[in-house]
N, C-alpha and C. Protein backbone atom coordinates (compact mmCIF):
# COMPACT_ATOMS: atom_id res chain seq x y z
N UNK A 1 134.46 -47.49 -0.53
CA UNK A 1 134.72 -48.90 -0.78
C UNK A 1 136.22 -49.06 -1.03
N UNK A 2 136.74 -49.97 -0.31
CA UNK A 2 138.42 -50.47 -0.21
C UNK A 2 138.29 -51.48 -1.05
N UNK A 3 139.85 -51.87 -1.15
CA UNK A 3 140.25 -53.11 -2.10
C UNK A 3 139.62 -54.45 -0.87
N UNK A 4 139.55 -54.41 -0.12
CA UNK A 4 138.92 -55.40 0.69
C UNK A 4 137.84 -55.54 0.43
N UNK A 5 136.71 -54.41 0.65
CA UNK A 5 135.63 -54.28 0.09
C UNK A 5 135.15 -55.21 -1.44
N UNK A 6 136.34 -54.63 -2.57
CA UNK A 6 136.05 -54.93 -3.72
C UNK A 6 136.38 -56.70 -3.80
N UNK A 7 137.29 -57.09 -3.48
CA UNK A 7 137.90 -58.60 -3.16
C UNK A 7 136.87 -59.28 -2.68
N UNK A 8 135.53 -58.56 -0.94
CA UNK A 8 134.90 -59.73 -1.00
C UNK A 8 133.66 -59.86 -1.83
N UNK A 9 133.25 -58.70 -2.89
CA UNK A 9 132.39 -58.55 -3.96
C UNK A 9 132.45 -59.48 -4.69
N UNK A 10 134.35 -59.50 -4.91
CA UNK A 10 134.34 -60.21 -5.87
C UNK A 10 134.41 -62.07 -6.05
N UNK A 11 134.79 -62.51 -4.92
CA UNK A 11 134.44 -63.76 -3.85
C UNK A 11 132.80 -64.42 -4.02
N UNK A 12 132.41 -63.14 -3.83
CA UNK A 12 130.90 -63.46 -3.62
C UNK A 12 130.09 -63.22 -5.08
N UNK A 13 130.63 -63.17 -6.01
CA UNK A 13 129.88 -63.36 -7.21
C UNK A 13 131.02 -64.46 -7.54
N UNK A 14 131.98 -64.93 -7.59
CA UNK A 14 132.09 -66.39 -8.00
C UNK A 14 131.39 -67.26 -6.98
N UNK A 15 130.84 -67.25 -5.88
CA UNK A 15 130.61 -68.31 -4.99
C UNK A 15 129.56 -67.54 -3.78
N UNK A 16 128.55 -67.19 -4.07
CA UNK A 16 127.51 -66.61 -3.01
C UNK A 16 127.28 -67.42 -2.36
N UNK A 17 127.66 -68.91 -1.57
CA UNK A 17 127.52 -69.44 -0.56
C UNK A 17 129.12 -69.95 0.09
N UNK A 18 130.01 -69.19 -0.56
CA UNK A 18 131.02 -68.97 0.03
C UNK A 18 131.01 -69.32 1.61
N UNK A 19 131.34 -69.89 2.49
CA UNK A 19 131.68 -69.87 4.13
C UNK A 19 132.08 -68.49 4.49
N UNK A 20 131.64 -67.78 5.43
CA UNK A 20 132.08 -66.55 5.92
C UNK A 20 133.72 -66.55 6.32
N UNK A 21 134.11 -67.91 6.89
CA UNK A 21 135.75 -67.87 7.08
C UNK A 21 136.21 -68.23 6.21
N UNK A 22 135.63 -68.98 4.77
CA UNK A 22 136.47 -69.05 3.51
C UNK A 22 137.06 -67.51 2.99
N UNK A 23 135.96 -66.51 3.44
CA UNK A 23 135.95 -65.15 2.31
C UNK A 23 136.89 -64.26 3.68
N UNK A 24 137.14 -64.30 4.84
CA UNK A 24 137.49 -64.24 5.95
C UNK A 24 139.37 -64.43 5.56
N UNK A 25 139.76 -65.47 4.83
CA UNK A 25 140.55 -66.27 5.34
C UNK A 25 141.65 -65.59 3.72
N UNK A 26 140.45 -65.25 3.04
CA UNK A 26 140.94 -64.81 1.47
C UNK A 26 141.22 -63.30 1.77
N UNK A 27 140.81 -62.31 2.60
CA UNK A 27 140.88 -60.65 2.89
C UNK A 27 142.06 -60.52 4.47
N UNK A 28 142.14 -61.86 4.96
CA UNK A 28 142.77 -61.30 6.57
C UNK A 28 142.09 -60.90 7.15
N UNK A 29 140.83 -61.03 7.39
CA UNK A 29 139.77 -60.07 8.10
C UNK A 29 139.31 -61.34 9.53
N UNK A 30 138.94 -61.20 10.55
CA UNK A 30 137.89 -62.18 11.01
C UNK A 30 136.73 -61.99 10.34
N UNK A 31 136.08 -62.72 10.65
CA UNK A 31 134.29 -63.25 9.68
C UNK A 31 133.76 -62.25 10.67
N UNK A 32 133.56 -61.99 11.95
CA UNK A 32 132.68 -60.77 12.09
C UNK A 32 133.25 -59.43 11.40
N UNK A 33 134.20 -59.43 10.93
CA UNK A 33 135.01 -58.25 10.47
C UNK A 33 133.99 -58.14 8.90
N UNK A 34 134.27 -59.20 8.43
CA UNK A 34 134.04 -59.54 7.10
C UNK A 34 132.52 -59.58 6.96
N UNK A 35 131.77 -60.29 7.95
CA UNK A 35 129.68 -60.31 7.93
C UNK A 35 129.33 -59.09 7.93
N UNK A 36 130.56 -57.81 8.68
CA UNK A 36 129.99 -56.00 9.32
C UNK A 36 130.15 -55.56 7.65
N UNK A 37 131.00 -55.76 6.94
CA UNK A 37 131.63 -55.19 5.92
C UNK A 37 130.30 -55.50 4.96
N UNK A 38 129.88 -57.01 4.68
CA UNK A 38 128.76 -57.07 3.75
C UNK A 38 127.59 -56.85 4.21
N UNK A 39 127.32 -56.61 5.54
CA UNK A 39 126.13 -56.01 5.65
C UNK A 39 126.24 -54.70 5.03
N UNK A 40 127.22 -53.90 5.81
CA UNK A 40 127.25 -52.19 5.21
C UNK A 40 126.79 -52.42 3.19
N UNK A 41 127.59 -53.41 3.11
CA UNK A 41 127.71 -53.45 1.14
C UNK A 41 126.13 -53.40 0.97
N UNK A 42 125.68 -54.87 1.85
CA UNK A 42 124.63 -54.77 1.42
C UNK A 42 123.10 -53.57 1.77
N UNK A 43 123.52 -52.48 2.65
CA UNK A 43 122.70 -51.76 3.07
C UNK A 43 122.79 -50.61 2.27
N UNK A 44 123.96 -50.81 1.89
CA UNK A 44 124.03 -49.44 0.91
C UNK A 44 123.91 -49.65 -0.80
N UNK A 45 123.09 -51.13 -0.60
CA UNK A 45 122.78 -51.45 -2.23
C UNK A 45 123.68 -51.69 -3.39
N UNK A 46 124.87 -51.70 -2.76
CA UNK A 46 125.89 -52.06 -3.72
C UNK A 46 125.50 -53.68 -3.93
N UNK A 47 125.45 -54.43 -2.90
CA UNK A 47 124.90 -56.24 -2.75
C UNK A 47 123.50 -55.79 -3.06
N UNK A 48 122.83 -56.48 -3.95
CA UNK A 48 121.11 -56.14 -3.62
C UNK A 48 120.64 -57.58 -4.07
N UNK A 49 121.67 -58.51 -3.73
CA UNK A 49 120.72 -59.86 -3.32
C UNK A 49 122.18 -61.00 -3.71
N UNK A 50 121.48 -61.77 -3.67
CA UNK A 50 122.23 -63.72 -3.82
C UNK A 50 121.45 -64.72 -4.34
N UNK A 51 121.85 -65.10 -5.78
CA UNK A 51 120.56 -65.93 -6.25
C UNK A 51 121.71 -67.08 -6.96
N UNK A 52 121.00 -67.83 -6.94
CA UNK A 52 121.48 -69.67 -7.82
C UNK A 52 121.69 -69.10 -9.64
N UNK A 53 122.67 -69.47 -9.81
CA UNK A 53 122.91 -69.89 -11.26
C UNK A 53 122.26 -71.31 -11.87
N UNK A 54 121.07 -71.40 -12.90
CA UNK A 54 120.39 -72.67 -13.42
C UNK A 54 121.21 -73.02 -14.73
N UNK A 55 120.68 -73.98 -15.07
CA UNK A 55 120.96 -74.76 -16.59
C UNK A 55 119.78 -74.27 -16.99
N UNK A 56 119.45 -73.22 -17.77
CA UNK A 56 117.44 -73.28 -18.32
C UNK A 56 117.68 -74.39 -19.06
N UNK A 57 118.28 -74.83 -20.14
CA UNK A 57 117.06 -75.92 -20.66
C UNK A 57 116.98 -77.31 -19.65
N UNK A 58 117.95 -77.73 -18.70
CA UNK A 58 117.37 -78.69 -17.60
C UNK A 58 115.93 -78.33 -17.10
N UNK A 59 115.63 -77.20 -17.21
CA UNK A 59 114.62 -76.59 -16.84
C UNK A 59 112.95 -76.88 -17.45
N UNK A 60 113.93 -77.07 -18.66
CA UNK A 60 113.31 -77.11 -20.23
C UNK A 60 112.85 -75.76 -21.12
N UNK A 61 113.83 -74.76 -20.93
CA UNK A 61 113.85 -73.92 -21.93
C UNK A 61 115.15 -73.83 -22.74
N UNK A 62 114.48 -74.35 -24.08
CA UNK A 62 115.49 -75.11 -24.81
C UNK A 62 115.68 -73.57 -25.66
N UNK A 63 115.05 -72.39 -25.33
CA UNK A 63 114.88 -71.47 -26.42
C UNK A 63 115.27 -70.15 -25.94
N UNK A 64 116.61 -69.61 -25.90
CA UNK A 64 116.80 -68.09 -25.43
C UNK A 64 116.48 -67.69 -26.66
N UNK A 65 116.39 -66.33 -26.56
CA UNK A 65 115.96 -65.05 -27.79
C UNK A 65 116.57 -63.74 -27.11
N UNK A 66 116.73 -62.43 -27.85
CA UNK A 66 116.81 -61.79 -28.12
C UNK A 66 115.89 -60.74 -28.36
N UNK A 67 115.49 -60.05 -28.43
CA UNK A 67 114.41 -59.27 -29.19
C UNK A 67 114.59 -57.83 -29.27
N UNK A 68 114.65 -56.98 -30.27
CA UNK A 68 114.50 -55.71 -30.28
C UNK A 68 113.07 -55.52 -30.35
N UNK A 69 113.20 -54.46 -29.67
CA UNK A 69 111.39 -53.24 -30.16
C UNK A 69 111.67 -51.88 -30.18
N UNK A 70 111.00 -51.78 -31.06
CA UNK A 70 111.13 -50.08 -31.11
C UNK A 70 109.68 -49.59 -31.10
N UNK A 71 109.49 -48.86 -30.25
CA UNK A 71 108.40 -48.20 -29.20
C UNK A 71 108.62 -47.12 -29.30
N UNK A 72 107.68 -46.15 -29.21
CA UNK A 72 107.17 -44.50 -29.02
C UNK A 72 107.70 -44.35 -27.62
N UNK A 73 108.87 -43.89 -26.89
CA UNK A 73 108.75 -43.59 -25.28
C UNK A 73 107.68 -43.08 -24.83
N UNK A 74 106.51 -42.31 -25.39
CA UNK A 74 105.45 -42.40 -24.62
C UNK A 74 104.85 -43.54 -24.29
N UNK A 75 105.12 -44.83 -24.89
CA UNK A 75 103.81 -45.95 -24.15
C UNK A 75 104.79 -46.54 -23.23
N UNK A 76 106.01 -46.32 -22.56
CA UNK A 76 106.77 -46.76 -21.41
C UNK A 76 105.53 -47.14 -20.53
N UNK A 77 105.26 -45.81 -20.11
CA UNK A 77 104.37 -46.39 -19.01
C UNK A 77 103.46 -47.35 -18.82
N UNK A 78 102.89 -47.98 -19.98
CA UNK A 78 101.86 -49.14 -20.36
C UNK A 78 103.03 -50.43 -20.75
N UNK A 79 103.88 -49.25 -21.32
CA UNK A 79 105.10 -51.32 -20.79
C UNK A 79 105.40 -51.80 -20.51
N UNK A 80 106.10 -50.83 -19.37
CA UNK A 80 107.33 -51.40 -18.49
C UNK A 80 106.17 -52.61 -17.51
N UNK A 81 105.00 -52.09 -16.95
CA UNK A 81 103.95 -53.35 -16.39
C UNK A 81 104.08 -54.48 -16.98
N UNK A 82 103.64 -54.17 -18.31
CA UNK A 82 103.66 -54.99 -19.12
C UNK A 82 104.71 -56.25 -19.24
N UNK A 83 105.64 -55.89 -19.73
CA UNK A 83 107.13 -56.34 -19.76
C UNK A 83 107.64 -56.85 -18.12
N UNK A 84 107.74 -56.47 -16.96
CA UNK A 84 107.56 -56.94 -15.67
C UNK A 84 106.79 -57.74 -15.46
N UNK A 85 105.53 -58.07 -15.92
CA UNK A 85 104.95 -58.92 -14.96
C UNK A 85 105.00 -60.66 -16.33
N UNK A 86 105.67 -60.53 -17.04
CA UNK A 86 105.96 -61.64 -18.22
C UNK A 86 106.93 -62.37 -17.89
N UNK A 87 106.99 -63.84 -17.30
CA UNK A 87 107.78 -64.52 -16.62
C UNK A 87 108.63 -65.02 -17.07
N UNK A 88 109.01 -64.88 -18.63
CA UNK A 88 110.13 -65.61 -19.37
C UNK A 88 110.94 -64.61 -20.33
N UNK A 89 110.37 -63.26 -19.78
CA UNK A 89 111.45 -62.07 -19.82
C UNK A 89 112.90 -61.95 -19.09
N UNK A 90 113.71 -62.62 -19.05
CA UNK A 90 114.60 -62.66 -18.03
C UNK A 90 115.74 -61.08 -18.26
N UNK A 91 115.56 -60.21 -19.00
CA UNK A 91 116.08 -59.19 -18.93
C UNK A 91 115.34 -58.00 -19.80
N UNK A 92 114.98 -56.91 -19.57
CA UNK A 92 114.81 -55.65 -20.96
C UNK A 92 115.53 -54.80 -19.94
N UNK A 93 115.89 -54.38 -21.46
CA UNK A 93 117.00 -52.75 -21.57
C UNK A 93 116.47 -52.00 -22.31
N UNK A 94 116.46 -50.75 -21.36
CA UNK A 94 116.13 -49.75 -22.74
C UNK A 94 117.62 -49.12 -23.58
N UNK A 95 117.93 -48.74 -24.69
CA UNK A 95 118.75 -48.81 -25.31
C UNK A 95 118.72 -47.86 -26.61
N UNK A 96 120.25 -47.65 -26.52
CA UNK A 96 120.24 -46.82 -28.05
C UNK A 96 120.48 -47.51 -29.24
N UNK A 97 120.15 -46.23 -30.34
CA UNK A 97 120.23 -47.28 -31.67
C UNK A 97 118.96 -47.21 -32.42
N UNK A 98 118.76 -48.47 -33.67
CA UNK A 98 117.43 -47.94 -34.62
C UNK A 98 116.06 -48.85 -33.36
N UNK A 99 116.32 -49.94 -32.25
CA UNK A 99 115.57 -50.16 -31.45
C UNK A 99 115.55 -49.57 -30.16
N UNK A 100 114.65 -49.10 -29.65
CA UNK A 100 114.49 -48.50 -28.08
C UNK A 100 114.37 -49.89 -26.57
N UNK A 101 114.21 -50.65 -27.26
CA UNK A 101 114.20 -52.00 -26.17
C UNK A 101 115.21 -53.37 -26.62
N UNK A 102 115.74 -53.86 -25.32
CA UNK A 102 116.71 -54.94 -25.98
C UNK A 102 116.02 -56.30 -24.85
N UNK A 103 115.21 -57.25 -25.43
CA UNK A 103 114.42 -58.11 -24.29
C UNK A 103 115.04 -59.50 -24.57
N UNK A 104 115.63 -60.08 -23.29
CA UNK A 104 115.59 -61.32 -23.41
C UNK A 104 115.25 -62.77 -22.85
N UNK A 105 114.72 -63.31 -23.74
CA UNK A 105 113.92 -64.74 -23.04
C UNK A 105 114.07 -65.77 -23.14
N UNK A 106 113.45 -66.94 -22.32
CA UNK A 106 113.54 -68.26 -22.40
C UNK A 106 112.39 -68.66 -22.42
N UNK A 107 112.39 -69.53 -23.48
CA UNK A 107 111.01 -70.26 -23.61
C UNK A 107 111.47 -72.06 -24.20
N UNK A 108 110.33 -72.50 -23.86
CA UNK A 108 110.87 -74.32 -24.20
C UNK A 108 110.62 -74.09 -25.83
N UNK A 109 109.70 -73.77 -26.33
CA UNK A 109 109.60 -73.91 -27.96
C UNK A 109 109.56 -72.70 -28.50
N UNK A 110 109.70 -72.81 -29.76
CA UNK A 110 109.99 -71.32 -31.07
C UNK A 110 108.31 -70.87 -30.70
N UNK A 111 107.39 -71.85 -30.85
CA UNK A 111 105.90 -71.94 -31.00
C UNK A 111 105.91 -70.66 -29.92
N UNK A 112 106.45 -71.21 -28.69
CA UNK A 112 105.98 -70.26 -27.62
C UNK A 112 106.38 -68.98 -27.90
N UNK A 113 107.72 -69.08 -27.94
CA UNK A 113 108.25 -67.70 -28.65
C UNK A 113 107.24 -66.77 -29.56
N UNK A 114 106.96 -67.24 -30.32
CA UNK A 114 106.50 -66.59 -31.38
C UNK A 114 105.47 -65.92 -31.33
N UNK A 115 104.29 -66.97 -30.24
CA UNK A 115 103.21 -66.25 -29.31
C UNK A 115 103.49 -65.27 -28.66
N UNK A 116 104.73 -64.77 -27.68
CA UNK A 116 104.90 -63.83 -26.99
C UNK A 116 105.42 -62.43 -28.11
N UNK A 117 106.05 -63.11 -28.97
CA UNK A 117 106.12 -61.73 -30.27
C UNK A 117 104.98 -60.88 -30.41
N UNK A 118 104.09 -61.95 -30.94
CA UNK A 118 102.62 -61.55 -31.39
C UNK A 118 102.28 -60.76 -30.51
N UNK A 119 101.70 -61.05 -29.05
CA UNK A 119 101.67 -60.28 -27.93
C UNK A 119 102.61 -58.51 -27.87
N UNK A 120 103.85 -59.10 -28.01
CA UNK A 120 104.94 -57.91 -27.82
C UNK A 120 104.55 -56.28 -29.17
N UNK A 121 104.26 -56.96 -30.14
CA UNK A 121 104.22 -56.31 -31.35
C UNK A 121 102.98 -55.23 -31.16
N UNK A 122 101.99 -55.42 -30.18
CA UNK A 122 101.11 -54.17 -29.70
C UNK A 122 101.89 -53.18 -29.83
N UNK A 123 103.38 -52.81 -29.18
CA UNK A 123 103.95 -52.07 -28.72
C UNK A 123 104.58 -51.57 -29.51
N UNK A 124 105.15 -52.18 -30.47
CA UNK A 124 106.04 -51.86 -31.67
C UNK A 124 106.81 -53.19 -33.20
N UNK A 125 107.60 -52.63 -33.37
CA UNK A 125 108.12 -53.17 -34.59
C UNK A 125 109.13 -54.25 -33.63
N UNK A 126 109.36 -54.95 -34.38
CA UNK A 126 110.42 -56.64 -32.92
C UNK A 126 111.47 -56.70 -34.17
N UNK A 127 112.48 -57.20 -33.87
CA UNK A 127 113.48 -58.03 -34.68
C UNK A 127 113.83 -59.03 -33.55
N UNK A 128 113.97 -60.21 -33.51
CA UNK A 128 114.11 -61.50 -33.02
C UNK A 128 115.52 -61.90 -33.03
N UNK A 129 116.25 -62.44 -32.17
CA UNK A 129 117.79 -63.23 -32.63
C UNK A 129 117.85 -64.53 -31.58
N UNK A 130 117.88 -65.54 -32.06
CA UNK A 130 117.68 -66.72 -31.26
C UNK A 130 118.90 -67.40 -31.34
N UNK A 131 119.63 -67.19 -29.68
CA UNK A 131 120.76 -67.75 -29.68
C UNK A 131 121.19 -69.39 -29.79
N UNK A 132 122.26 -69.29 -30.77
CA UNK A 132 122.44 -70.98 -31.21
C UNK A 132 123.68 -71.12 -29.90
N UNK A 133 124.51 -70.76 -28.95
CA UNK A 133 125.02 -71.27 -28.44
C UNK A 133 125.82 -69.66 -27.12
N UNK A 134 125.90 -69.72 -26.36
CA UNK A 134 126.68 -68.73 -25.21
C UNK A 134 128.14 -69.38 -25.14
N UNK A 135 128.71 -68.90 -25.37
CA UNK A 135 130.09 -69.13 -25.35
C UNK A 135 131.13 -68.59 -23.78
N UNK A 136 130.59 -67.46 -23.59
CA UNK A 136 130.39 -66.54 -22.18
C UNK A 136 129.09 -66.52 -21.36
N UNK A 137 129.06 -67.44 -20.83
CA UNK A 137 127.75 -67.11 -20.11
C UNK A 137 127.64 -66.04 -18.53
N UNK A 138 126.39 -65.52 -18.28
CA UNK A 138 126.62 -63.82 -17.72
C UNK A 138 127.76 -64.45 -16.12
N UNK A 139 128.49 -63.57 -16.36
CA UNK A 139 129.75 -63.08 -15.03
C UNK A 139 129.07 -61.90 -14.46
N UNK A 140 129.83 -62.30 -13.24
CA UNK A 140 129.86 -60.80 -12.81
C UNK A 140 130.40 -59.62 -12.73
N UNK A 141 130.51 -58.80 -12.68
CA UNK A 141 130.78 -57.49 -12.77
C UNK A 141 132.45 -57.32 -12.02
N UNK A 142 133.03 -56.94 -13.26
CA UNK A 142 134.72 -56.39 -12.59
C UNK A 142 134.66 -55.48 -11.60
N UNK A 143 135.50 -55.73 -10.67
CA UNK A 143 135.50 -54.77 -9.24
C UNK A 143 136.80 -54.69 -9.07
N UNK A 144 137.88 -54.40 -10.07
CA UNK A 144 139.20 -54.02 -9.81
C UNK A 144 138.82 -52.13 -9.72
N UNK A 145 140.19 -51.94 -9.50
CA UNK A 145 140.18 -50.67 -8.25
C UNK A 145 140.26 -49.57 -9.57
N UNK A 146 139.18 -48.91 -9.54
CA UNK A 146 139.27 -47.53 -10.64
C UNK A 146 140.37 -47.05 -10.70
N UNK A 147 141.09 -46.33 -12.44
CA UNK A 147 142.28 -46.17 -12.39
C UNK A 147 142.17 -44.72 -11.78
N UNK A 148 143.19 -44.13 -11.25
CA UNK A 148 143.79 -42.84 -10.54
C UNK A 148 143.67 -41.89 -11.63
N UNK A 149 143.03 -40.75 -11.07
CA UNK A 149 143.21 -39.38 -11.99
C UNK A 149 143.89 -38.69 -12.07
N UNK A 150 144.98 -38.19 -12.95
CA UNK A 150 145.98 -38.18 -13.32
C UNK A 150 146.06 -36.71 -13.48
């Protein structure tokens, strides 16, 4: 991967419907130059998709959370299903520290929330953190050029 490479990565996470000769016009490349380049990106899984940025609570989830759990790594395998197929999970990490899971969700009310705790707590011990405001909301990923080994 070239600095061209990394430039139209980085193009395409501010603006994934970017024009092919906008991102074309930003590298010096022609757009078939530039469509060959993100296919390769994307075949080799570095791209592994293009999705819309929402407002959730326009949505009407007025309620992100947080959640730790701390789980036995043996019941992974009965979780991770678990945890996947729950539609207002919008992220888990497994993670170090006094919790083994870092889950986070959107839900319209605390009520709901609190139901999916109940649920979650099969698995383990929860600590909860319900965000009052994102100040940074998620970016994408820096793609400046690794420093040189020295």
């Amino acid at each position: 991967m070239d600095h061209i490479d990394r430039k139209i990565i980085d193009l395409l996470q501010n603006n994934a419907r970017a024009p092919l000769k906008e991102i074309a016009d930003h590298v010096f490349l022609s757009s078939p130059a530039v469509s060959a380049r993100m296919a390769r990106l994307e075949s080799s899984g570095t791209i592994t998709g293009y999705q819309a940025q929402v407002d959730a609570p326009k949505l009407g989830y007025m309620v992100k959370a947080f959640i730790n759990l701390d789980m036995d790594p043996q019941r992974k395998p009965e979780f991770y299903p678990y945890i996947q197929s729950c539609p207002h999970v919008v992220e888990c990490n497994c993670v170090t520290g006094d919790y083994s899971m870092l889950i986070e969700v959107l839900f319209g009310t605390t009520q709901e929330l609190d139901q999916f705790i109940n649920h979650l707590q099969q698995f383990g011990r929860t600590r909860t953190q319900i965000v009052f405001s994102t100040p940074v909301e998620h970016r994408g990923v820096p793609v400046a050029e690794p420093e040189e080994k020295q």
